[in-house]
Every structure is written in structure tokens, then in C-alpha cells.
Protein backbone atom coordinates (compact mmCIF):
# COMPACT_ATOMS: atom_id res chain seq x y z
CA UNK A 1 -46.53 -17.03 11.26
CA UNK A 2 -46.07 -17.90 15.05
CA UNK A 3 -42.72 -18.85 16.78
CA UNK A 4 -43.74 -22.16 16.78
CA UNK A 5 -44.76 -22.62 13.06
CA UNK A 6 -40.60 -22.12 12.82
CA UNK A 7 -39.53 -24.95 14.66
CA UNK A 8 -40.05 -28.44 12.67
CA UNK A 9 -39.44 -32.32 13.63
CA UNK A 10 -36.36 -32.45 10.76
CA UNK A 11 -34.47 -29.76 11.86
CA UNK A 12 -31.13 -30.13 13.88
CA UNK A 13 -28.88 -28.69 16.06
CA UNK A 14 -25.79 -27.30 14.50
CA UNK A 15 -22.43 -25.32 16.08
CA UNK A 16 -22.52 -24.15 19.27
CA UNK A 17 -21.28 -21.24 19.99
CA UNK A 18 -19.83 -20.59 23.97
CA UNK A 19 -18.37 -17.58 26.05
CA UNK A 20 -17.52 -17.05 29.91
CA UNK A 21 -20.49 -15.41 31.20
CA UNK A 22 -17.99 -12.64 32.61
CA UNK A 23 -17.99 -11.37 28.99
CA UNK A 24 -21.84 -10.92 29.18
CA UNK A 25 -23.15 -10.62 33.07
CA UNK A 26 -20.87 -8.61 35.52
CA UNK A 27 -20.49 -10.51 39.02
CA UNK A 28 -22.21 -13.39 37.85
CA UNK A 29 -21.51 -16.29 40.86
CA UNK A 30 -18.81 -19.00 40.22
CA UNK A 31 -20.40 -22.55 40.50
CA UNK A 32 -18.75 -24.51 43.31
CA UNK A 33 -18.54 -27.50 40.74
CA UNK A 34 -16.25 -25.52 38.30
CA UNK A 35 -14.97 -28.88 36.31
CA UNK A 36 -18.11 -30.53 36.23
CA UNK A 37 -19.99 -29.73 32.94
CA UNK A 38 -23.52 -28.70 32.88
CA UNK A 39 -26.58 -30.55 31.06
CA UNK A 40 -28.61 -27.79 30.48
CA UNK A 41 -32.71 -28.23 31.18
CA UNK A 42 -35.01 -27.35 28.14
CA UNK A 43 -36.83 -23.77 29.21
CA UNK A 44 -39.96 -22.19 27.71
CA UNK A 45 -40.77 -18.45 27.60
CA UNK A 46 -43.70 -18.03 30.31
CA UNK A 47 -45.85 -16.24 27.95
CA UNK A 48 -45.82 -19.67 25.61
CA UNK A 49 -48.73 -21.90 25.84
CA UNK A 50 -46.68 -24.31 23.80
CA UNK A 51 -48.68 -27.34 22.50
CA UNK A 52 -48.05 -30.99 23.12
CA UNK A 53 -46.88 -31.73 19.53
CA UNK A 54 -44.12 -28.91 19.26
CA UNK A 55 -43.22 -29.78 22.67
CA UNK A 56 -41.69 -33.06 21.48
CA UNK A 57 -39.86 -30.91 18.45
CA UNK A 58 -37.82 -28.53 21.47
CA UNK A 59 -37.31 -31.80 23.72
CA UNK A 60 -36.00 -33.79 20.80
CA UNK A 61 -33.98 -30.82 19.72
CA UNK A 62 -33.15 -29.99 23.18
CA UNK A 63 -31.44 -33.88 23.48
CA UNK A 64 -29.14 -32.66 21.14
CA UNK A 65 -27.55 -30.22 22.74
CA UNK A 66 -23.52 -30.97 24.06
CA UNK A 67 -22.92 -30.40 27.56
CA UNK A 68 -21.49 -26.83 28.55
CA UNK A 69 -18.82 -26.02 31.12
CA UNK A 70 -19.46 -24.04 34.59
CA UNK A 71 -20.44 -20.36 34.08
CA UNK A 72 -20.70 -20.34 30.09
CA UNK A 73 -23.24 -18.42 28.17
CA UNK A 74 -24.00 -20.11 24.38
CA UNK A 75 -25.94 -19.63 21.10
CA UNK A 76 -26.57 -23.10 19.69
CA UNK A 77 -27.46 -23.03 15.84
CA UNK A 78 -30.61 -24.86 14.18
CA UNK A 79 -31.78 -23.65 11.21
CA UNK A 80 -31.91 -20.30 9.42
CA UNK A 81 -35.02 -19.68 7.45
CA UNK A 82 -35.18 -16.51 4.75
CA UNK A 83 -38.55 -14.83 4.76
CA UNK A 84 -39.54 -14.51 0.70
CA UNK A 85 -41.06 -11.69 1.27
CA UNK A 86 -38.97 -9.25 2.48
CA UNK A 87 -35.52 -11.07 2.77
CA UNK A 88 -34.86 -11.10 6.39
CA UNK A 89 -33.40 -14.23 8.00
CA UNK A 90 -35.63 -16.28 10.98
CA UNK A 91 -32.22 -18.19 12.89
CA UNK A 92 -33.71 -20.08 15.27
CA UNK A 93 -30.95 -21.52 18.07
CA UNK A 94 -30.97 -21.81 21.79
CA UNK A 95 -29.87 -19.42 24.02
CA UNK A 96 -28.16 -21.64 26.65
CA UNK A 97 -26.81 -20.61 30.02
CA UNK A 98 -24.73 -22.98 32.90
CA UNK A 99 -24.94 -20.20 35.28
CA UNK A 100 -25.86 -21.82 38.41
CA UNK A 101 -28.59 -18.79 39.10
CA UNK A 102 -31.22 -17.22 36.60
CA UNK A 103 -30.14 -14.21 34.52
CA UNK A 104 -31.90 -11.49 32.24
CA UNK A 105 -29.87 -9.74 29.55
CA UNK A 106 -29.95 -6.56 27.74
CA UNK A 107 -28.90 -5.58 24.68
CA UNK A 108 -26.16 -7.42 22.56
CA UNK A 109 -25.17 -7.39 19.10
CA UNK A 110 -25.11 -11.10 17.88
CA UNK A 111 -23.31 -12.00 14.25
CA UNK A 112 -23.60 -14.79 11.89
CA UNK A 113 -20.56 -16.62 10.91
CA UNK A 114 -20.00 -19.26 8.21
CA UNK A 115 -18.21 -22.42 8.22
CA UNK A 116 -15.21 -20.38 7.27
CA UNK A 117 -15.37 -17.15 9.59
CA UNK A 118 -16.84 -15.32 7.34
CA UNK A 119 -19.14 -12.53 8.78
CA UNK A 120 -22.45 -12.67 7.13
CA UNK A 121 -25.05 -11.04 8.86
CA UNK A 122 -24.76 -9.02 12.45
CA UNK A 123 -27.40 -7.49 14.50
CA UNK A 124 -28.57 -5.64 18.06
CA UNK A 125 -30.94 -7.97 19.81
CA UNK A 126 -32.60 -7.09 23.37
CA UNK A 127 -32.45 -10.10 25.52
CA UNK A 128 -35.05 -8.86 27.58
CA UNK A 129 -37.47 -10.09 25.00
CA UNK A 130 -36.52 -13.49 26.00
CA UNK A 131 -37.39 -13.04 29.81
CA UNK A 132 -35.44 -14.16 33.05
CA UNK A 133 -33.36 -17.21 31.74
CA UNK A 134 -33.32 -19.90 34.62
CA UNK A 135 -29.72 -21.48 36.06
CA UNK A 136 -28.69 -23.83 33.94
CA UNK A 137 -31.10 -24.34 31.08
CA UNK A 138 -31.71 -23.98 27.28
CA UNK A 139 -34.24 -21.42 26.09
CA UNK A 140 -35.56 -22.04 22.15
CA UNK A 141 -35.69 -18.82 20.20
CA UNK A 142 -36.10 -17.19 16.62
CA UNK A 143 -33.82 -14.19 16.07
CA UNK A 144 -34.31 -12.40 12.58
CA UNK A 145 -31.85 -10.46 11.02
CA UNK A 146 -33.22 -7.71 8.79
CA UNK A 147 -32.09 -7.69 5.29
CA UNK A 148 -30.35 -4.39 5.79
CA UNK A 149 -28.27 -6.22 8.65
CA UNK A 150 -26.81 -8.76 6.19
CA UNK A 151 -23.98 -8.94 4.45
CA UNK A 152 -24.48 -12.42 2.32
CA UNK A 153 -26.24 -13.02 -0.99
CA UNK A 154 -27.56 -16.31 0.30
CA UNK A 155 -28.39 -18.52 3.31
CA UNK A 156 -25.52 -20.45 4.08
CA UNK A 157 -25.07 -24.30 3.76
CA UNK A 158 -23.60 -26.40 6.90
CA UNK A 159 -21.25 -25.32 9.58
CA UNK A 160 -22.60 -21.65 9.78
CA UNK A 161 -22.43 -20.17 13.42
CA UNK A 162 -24.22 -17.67 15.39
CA UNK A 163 -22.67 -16.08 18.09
CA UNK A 164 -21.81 -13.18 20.38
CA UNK A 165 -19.97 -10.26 18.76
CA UNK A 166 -17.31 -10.09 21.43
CA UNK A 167 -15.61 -7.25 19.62
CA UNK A 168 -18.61 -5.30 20.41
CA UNK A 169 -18.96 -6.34 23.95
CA UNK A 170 -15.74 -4.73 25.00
CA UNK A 171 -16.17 -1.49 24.10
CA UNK A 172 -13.76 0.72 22.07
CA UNK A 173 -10.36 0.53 23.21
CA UNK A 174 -6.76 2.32 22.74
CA UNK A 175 -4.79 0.50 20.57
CA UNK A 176 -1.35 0.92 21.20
CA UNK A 177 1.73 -0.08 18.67
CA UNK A 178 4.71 -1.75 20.55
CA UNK A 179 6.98 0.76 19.80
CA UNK A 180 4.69 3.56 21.74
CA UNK A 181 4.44 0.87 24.35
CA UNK A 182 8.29 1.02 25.09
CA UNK A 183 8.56 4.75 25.22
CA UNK A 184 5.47 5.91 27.29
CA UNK A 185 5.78 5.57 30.63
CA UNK A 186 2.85 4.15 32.12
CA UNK A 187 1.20 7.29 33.41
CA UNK A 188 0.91 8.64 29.93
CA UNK A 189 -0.92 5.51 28.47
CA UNK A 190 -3.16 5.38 31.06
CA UNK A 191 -3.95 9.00 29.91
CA UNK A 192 -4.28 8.17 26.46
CA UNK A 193 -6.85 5.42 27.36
CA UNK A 194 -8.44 8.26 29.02
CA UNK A 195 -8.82 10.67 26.19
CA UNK A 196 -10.05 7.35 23.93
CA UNK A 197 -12.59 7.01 26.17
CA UNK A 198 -14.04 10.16 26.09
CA UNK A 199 -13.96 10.81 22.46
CA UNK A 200 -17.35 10.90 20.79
CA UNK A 201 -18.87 7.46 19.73
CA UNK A 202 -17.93 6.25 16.31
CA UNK A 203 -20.67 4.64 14.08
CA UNK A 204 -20.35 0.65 13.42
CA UNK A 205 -18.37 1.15 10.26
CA UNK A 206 -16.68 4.49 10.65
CA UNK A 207 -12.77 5.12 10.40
CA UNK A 208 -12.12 8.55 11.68
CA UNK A 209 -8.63 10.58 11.99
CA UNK A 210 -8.81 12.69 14.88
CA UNK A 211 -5.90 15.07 15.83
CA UNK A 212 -3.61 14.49 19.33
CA UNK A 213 -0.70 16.65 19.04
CA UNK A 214 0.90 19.01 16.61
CA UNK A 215 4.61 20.22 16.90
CA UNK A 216 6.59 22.81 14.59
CA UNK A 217 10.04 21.47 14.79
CA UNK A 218 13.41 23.55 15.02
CA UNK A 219 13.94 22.29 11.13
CA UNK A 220 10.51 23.53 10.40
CA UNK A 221 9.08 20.03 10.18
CA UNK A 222 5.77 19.29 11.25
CA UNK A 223 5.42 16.10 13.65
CA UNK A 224 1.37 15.84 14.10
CA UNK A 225 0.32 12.90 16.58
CA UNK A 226 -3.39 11.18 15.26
CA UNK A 227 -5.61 9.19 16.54
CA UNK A 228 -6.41 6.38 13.93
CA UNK A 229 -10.05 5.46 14.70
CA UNK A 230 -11.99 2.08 13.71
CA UNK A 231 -15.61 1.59 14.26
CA UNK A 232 -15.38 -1.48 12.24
CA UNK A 233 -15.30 -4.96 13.69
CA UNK A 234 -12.89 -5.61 11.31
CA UNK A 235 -9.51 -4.72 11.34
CA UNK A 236 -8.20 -2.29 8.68
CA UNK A 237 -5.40 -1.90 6.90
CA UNK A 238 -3.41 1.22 5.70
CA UNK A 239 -0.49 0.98 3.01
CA UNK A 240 -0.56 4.71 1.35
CA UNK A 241 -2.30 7.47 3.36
CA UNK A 242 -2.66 11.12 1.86
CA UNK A 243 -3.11 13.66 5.02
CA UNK A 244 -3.49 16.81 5.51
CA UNK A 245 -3.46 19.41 8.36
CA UNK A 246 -5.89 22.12 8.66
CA UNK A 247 -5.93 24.65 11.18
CA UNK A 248 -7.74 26.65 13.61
CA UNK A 249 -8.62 29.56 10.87
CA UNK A 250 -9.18 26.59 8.48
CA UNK A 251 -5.89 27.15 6.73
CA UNK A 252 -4.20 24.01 5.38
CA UNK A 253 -0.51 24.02 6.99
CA UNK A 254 0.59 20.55 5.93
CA UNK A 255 0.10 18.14 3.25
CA UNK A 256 1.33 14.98 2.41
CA UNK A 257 1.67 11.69 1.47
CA UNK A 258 2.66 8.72 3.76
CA UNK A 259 4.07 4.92 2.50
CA UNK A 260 3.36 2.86 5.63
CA UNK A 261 5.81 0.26 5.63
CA UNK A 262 5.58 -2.12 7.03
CA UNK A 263 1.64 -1.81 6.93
CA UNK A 264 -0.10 0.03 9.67
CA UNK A 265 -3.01 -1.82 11.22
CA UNK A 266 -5.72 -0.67 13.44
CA UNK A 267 -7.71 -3.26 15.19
CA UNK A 268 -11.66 -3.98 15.39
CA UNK A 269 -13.23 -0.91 17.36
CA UNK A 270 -10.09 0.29 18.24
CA UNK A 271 -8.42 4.04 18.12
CA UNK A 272 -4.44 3.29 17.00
CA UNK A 273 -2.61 6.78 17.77
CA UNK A 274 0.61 7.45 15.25
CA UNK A 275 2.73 10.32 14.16
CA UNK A 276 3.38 11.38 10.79
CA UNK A 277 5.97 13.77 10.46
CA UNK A 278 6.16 16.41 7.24
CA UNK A 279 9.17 17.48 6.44
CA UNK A 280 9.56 21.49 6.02
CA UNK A 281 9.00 21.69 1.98
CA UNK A 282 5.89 20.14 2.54
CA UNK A 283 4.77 22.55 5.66
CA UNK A 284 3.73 26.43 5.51
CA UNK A 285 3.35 26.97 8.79
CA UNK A 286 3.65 30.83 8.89
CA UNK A 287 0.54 32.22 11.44
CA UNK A 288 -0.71 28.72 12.13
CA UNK A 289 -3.03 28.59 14.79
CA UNK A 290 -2.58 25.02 16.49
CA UNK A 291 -5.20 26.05 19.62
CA UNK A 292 -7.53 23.46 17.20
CA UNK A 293 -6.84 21.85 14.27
CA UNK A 294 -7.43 18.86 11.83
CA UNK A 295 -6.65 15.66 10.26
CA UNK A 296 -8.39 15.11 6.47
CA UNK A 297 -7.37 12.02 4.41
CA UNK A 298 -7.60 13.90 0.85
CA UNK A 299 -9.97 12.03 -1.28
């Protein structure tokens, strides 16, 4: 099946779907005209010889579209077709773009949203495949989401979205609770944001507990500063957490339970760091070696 064979004379544009093109392309040029909106100019791929018939079906489409504002980058929705063969879903939308110069993209992760919010499908796409966009105009294109990539049972009805997964776009970040806010002086959460940085990459759907600080306390309590990780672009939730502390020589010093209340969260892609402090029955500390150590939610 070609591109084209996709695209048919019922279908209709649906949501749109718009970001500042900040979020996307770094130093892209601020139009002069910056309340004016943008009509944006139907654009073919240069590689399509695209016949006379179907050229109607992307004008006619095309029509459709709602007028952007300055500097936006957008995903309009169409249609989503499911291939019966192997379950994968053909979206077809147009990538629009009011930049007032041509851009070419890389990769970004794009999602699939219904009328509610809901995440149903998300996937890497490389923009590249859809050439040098020109200022201002509305490129037609099929994106298909493998049937590993999504998360629904069934093509959704009206009001679904696609869109960019923003969440992904800016990177993993430190997540810091209010109350850490107030006592760290600048200097040290700057640091912090540091160390997040430079911790090793977590997968898309990962939540990983990665040790910051351990203290033996006069009392013989344990105070042992984590770093909450979340790969997901979701955020979690934790109520009850069971932790333990291993050390160096792989010896457990510490284990305990922990009722977070009020509920701990830890935000989409986002490393939260917390203490949790054992008291001294719970602690056998004798010949601990904190040079290394680490934090295992007991299963």
C-alpha cells in the first residue's frame, strides 16, 4: 500500500495539536508579526510525484486546517487506520509549522491521546524522514505506531489527539519536594541537578532507587538520602515502601518499612531525592562499609 492509497476524499481533519517551536528547534527566529496568525500553505514531500486526483484529497483536507499562531509547531489529526495484519496503527495528520523559515527535525517521541487524556499509543519517529519542512506550511504524513508501541485494545472513536510528548522533550530532571527547596541553599541544588544529570539513563518505564547519602546517627539511627527515579511519563505514586540498605561487602545494614503520608509523588521522568530514616532496632550497623552501598525495595 502507498502513502497515498491512505489518504481518502471522506476523511477529516480532527484536533490539532500545537507547541512553541522553542520546545522542538533551538534558536528558531521570532516572526516580526508575532500576533498575526499564520495560514499555513499545503507542502508535499519532494520525492512525491503526487497525482492530480489525491491532490484535491490534501488541498481539500488542507482547507481544513485552523490558523496557527507565530512560531508554533503542530500535529493535526485525520484518521487512524489499523493494519489487519499485523495490528499496527497508520495515523495520518499534518505536520504543520508557522515558523517564518524552513526547518528539518530529528528524532521525537510523538503519543496518542484520546478524547479524555488517556495515553494510548507513544512512539520515536525521525523527522528527517519527512525532509526540510518549508516556513509556514502543512506537510501530509502517515505515522504508524507498531503494535508493541500501543497501549489500547482498540482504535479510538472521535476527539483522539496526536501530539508531541513534551515530557520526553525535556529531558530528565531533579525533582525537588518543597520542603528540600526551603532548606538547601541554592548552591547545593544546583549540585544535585548536577549529579541527576549524570546518572545513567533510565529506560522509558523504569523506577529506580539509587543511593545519595548514608549517615549513622549518634542514637544509632540510620538517615539514608535516595534518589527516587521515574522513567515513566507518568507520574507515580508511593503509599507503603519496604527498603533496604545493603552495603559495600553486600551486607544488609538496614531494613524497613516506610508509610508515606501524605503520599510521596515523583513526577514524569523525574529523579525525586528523599530521606528515610531507620531507627536503631531496625539498623545493625556494626563494620558497615558506606564507601558504596544500596537501595533495594524488597519484593
Amino acid at each position: 500500500m502507498g502513502i497515498f492509497d491512505f489518504f481518502k476524499k471522506t476523511d477529516k481533519v480532527g484536533k490539532d495539536s500545537a507547541i512553541d517551536s522553542k520546545e522542538l528547534v533551538q534558536g528558531s527566529k521570532k516572526d516580526a508579526s508575532a500576533g498575526k496568525e499564520v495560514v499555513t500553505k499545503l507542502s508535499f514531500h519532494p520525492e512525491w510525484n503526487v497525482p492530480q486526483e489525491q491532490q484535491y484529497v490534501f488541498r481539500f483536507l488542507a482547507n481544513e486546517l485552523e490558523p496557527l499562531k507565530p512560531n508554533q509547531l503542530s500535529l493535526a489529526a485525520i484518521s487512524i487506520e489499523e493494519d489487519a495484519r499485523n495490528g499496527a496503527w497508520h495515523v495520518k495528520a499534518f505536520f504543520r509549522s508557522s515558523l517564518p523559515q524552513p526547518i528539518e527535525l530529528g528524532d521525537i517521541e510523538l503519543i496518542l491521546l484520546d478524547k479524555d487524556e488517556k495515553r494510548l499509543a507513544s512512539k520515536a519517529f525521525n523527522f528527517k524522514e519527512l525532509g526540510q519542512i518549508p516556513a509556514e506550511s502543512a506537510r501530509p504524513w502517515v505515522f504508524t505506531f507498531d503494535k508493541n508501541s500501543i497501549d489500547a485494545e482498540e482504535v479510538p472513536e472521535e476527539g483522539w489527539k496526536i501530539a508531541f510528548n513534551l515530557i520526553s522533550l525535556r529531558g530528565h530532571q531533579l525533582d525537588l519536594d518543597d520542603t528540600w527547596k526551603k532548606q538547601l541553599p541554592q548552591e547545593q541544588q544546583d549540585a544535585l541537578e548536577k549529579i541527576v544529570k549524570d546518572l545513567p539513563k533510565l529506560g522509558k518505564k523504569e523506577v529506580n532507587f539509587t543511593g545519595l547519602q548514608a549517615k549513622l546517627q549518634d542514637d544509632k539511627s540510620l538517615h539514608a538520602s535516595v534518589f527516587i527515579r521515574n522513567g515513566n511519563d507518568k507520574a507515580i505514586n508511593l503509599e507503603q515502601l519496604p527498603l533496604e540498605i545493603i552495603d559495600a561487602n553486600g551486607k544488609m545494614i538496614a531494613k524497613g518499612s516506610f508509610k508515606l503520608d501524605p503520599v510521596l509523588t515523583v513526577q514524569p521522568n523525574s529523579t525525586k531525592p528523599w530521606t528515610f530514616i531507620f531507627p536503631a532496632e531496625l539498623v545493625n550497623a556494626e563494620d558497615a562499609d558506606f564507601s558504596r552501598w544500596t537501595a533495594r525495595v524488597v519484593q
